[in-house]
PDB file of N, CA and C in Angstrom:
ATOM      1  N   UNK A   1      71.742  81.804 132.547  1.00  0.00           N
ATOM      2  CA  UNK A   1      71.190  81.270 131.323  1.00  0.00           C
ATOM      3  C   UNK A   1      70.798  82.395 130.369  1.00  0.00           C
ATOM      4  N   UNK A   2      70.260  83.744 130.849  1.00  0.00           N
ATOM      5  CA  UNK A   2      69.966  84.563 130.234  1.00  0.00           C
ATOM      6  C   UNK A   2      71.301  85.230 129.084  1.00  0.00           C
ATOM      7  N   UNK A   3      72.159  85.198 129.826  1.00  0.00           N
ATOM      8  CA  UNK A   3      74.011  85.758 128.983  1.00  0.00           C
ATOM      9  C   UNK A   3      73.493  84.226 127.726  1.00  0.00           C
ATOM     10  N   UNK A   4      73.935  83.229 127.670  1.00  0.00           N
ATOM     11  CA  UNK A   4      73.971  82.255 126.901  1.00  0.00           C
ATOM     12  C   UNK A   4      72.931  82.488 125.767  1.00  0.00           C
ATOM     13  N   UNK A   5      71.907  82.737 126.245  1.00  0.00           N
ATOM     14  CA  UNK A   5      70.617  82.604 125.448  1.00  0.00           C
ATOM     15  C   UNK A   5      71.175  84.183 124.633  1.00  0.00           C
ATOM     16  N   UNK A   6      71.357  85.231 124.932  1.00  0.00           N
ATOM     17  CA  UNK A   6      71.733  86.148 124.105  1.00  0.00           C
ATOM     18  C   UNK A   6      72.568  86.184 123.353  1.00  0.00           C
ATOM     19  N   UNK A   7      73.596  85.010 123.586  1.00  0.00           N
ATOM     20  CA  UNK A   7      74.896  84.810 122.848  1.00  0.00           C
ATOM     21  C   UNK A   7      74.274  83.848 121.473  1.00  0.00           C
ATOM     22  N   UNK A   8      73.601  83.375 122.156  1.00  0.00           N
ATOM     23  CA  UNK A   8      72.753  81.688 121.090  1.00  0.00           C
ATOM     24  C   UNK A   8      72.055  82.398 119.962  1.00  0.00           C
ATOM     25  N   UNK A   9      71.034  83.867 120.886  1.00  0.00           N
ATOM     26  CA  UNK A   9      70.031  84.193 120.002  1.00  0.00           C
ATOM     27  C   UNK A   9      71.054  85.087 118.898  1.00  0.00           C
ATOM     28  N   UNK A  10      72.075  85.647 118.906  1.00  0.00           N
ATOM     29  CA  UNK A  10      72.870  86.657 118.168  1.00  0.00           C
ATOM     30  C   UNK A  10      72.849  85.585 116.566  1.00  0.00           C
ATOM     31  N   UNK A  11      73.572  84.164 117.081  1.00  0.00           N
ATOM     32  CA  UNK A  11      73.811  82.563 116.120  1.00  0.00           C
ATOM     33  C   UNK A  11      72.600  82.366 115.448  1.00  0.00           C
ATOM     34  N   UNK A  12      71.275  82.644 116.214  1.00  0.00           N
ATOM     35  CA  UNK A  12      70.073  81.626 115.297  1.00  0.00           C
ATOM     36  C   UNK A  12      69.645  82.643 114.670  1.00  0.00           C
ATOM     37  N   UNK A  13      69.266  83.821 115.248  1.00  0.00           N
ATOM     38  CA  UNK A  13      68.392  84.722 114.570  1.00  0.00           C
ATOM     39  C   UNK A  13      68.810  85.022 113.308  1.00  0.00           C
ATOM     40  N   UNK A  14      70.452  84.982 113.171  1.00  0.00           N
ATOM     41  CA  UNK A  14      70.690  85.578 111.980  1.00  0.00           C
ATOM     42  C   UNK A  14      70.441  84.199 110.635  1.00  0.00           C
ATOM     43  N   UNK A  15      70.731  83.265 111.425  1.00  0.00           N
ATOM     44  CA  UNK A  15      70.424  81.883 110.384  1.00  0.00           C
ATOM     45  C   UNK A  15      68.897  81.993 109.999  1.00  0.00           C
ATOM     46  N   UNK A  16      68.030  81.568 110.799  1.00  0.00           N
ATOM     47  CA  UNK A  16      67.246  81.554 110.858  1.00  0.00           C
ATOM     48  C   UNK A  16      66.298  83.389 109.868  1.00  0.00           C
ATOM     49  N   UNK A  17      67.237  84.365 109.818  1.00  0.00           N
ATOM     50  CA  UNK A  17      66.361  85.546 109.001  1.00  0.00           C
ATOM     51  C   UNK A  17      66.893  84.319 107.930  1.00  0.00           C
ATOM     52  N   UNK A  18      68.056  84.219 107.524  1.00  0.00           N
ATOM     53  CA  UNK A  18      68.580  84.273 105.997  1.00  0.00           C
ATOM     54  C   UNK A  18      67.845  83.125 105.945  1.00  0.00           C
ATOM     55  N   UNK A  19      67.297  81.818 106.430  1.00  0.00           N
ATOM     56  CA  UNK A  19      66.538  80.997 105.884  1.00  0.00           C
ATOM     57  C   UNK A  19      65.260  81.647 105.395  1.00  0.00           C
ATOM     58  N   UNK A  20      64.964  82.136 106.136  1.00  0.00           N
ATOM     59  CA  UNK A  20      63.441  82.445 105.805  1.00  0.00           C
ATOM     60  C   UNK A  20      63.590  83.389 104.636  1.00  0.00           C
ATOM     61  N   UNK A  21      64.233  84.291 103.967  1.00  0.00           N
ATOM     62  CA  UNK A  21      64.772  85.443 103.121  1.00  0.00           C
ATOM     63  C   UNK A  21      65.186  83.991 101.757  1.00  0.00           C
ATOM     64  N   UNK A  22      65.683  83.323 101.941  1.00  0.00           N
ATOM     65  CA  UNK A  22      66.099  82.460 100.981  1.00  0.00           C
ATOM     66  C   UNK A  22      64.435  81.507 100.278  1.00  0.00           C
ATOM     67  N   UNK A  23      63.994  81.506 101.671  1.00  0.00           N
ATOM     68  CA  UNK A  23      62.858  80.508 101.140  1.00  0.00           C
ATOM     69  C   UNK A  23      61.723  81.690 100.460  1.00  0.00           C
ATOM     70  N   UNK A  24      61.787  82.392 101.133  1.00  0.00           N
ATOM     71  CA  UNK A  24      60.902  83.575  99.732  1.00  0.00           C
ATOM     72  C   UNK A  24      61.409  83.748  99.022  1.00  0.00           C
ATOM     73  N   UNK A  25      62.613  83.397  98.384  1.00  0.00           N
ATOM     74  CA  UNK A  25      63.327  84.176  97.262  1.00  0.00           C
ATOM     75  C   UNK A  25      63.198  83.115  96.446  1.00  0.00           C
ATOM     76  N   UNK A  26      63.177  81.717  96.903  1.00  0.00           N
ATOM     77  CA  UNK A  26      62.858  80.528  96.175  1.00  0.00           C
ATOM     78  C   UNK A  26      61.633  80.411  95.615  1.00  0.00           C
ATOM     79  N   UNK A  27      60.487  80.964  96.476  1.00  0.00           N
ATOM     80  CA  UNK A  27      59.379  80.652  95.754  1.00  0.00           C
ATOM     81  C   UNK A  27      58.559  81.778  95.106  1.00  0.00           C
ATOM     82  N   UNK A  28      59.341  82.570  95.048  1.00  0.00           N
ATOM     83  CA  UNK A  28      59.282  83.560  93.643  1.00  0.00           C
ATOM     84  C   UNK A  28      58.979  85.029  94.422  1.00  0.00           C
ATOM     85  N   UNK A  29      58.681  85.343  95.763  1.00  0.00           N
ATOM     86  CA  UNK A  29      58.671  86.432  96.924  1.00  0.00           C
ATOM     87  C   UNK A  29      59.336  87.188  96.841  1.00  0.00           C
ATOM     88  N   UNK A  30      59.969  88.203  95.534  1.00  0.00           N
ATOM     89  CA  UNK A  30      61.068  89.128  95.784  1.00  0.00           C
ATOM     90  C   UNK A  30      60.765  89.892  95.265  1.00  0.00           C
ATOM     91  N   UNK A  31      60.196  90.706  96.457  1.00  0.00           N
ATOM     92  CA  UNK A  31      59.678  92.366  96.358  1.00  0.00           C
ATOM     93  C   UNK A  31      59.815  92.476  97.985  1.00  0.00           C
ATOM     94  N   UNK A  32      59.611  93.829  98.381  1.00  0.00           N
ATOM     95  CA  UNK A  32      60.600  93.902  99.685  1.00  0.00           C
ATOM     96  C   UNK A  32      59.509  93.623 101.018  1.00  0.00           C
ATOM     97  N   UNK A  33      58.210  93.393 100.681  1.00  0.00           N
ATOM     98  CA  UNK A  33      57.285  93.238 101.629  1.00  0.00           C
ATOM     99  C   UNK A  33      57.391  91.565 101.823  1.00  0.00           C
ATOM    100  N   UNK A  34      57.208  90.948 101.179  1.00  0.00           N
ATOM    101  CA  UNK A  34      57.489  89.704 101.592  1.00  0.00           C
ATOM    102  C   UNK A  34      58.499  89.316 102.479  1.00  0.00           C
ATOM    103  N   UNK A  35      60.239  89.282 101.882  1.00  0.00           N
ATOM    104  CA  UNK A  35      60.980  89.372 102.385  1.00  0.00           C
ATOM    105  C   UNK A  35      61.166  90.181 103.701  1.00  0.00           C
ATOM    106  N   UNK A  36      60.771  91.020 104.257  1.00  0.00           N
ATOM    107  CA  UNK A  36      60.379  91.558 105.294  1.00  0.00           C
ATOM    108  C   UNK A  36      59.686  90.698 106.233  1.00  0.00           C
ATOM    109  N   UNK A  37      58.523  90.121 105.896  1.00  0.00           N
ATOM    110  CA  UNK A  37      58.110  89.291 106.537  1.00  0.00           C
ATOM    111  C   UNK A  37      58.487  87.929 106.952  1.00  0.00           C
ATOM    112  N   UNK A  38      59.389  87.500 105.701  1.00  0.00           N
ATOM    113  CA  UNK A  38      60.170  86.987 105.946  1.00  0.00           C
ATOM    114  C   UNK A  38      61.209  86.556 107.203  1.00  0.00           C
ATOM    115  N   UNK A  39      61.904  88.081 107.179  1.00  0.00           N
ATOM    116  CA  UNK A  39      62.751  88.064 108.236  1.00  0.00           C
ATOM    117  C   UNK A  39      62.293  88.096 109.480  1.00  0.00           C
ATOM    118  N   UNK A  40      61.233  89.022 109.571  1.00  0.00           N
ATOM    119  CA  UNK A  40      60.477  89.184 110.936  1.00  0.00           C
ATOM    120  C   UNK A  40      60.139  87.857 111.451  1.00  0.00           C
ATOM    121  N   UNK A  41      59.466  86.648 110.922  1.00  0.00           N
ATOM    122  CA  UNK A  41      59.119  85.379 111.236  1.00  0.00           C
ATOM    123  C   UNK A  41      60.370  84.704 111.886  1.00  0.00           C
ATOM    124  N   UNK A  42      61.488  84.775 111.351  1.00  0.00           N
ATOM    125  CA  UNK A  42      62.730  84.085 111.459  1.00  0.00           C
ATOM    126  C   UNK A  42      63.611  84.726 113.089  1.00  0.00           C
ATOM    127  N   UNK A  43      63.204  86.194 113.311  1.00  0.00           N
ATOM    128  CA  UNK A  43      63.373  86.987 113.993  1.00  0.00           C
ATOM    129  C   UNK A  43      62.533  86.340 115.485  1.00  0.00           C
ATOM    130  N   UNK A  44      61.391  86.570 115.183  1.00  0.00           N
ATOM    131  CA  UNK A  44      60.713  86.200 116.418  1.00  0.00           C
ATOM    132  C   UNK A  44      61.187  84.803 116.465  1.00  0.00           C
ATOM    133  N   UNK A  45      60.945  83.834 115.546  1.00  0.00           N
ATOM    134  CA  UNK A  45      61.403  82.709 115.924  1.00  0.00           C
ATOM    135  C   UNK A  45      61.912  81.905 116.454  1.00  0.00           C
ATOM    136  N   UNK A  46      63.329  82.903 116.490  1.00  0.00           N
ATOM    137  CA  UNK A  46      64.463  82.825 117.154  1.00  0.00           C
ATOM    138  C   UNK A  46      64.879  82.909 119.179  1.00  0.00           C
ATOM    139  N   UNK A  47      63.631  83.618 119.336  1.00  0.00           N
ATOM    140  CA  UNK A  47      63.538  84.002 121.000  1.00  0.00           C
ATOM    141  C   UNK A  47      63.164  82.436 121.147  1.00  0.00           C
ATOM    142  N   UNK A  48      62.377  81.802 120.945  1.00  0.00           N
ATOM    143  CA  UNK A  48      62.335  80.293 121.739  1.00  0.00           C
ATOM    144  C   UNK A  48      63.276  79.437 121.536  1.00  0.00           C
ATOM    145  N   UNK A  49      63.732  79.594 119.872  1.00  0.00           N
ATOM    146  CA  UNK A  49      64.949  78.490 119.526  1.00  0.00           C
ATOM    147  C   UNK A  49      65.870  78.530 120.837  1.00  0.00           C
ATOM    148  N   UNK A  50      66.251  79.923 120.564  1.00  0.00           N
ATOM    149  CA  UNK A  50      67.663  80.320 121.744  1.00  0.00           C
ATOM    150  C   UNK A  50      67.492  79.723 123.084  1.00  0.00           C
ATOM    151  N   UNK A  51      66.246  80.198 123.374  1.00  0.00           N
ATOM    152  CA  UNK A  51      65.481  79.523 124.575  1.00  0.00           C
ATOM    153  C   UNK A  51      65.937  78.132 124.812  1.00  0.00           C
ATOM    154  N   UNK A  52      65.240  77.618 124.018  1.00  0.00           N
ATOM    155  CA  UNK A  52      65.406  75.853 124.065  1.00  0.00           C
ATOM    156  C   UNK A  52      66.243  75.206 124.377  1.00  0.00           C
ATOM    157  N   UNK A  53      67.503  76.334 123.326  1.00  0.00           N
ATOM    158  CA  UNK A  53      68.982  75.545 123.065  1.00  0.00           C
ATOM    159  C   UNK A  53      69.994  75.986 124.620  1.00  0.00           C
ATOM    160  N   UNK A  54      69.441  77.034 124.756  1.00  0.00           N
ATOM    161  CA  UNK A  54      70.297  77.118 125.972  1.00  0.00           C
ATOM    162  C   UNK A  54      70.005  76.387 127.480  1.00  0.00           C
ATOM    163  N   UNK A  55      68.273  76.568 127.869  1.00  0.00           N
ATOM    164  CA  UNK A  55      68.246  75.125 128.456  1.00  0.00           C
ATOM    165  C   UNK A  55      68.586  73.974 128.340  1.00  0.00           C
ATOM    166  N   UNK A  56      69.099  73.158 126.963  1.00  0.00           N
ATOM    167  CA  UNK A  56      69.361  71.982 126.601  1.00  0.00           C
ATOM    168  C   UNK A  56      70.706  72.022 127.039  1.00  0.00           C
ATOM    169  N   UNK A  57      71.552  73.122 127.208  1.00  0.00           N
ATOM    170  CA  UNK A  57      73.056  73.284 127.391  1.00  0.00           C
ATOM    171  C   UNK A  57      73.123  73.137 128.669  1.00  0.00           C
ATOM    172  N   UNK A  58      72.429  74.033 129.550  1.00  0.00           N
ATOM    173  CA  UNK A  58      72.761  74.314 130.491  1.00  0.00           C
ATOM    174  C   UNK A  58      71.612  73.011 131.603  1.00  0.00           C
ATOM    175  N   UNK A  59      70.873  72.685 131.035  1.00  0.00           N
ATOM    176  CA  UNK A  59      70.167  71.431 131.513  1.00  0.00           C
ATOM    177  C   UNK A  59      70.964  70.242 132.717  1.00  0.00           C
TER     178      UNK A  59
END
């Protein structure tokens, strides 16, 4: 499960930065500290998504 979940997390993390990078850029956040934080949120985020989704697969 661990191979899967690294393959999953490579898929979300990167969705998941550019959401979060888009939604600061929407609400007016564009200077590079925000966006940073941005990504970092979307980043960590991503370790449980992957998590989840690959138990749900492999379930």
């Amino acid at each position: 499960m661990t191979r899967l979940m690294m393959i999953l997390f490579s898929i979300i993390s990167t969705t998941l930065m550019g959401v979060g990078m888009i939604v600061a850029l929407v609400t007016g956040y564009d200077t590079l500290n925000p966006l940073l934080v941005a990504i970092a949120i979307g980043f960590v985020a991503a370790f449980p998504a992957s998590w989840l989704v690959a138990k749900q697969i492999t379930g």
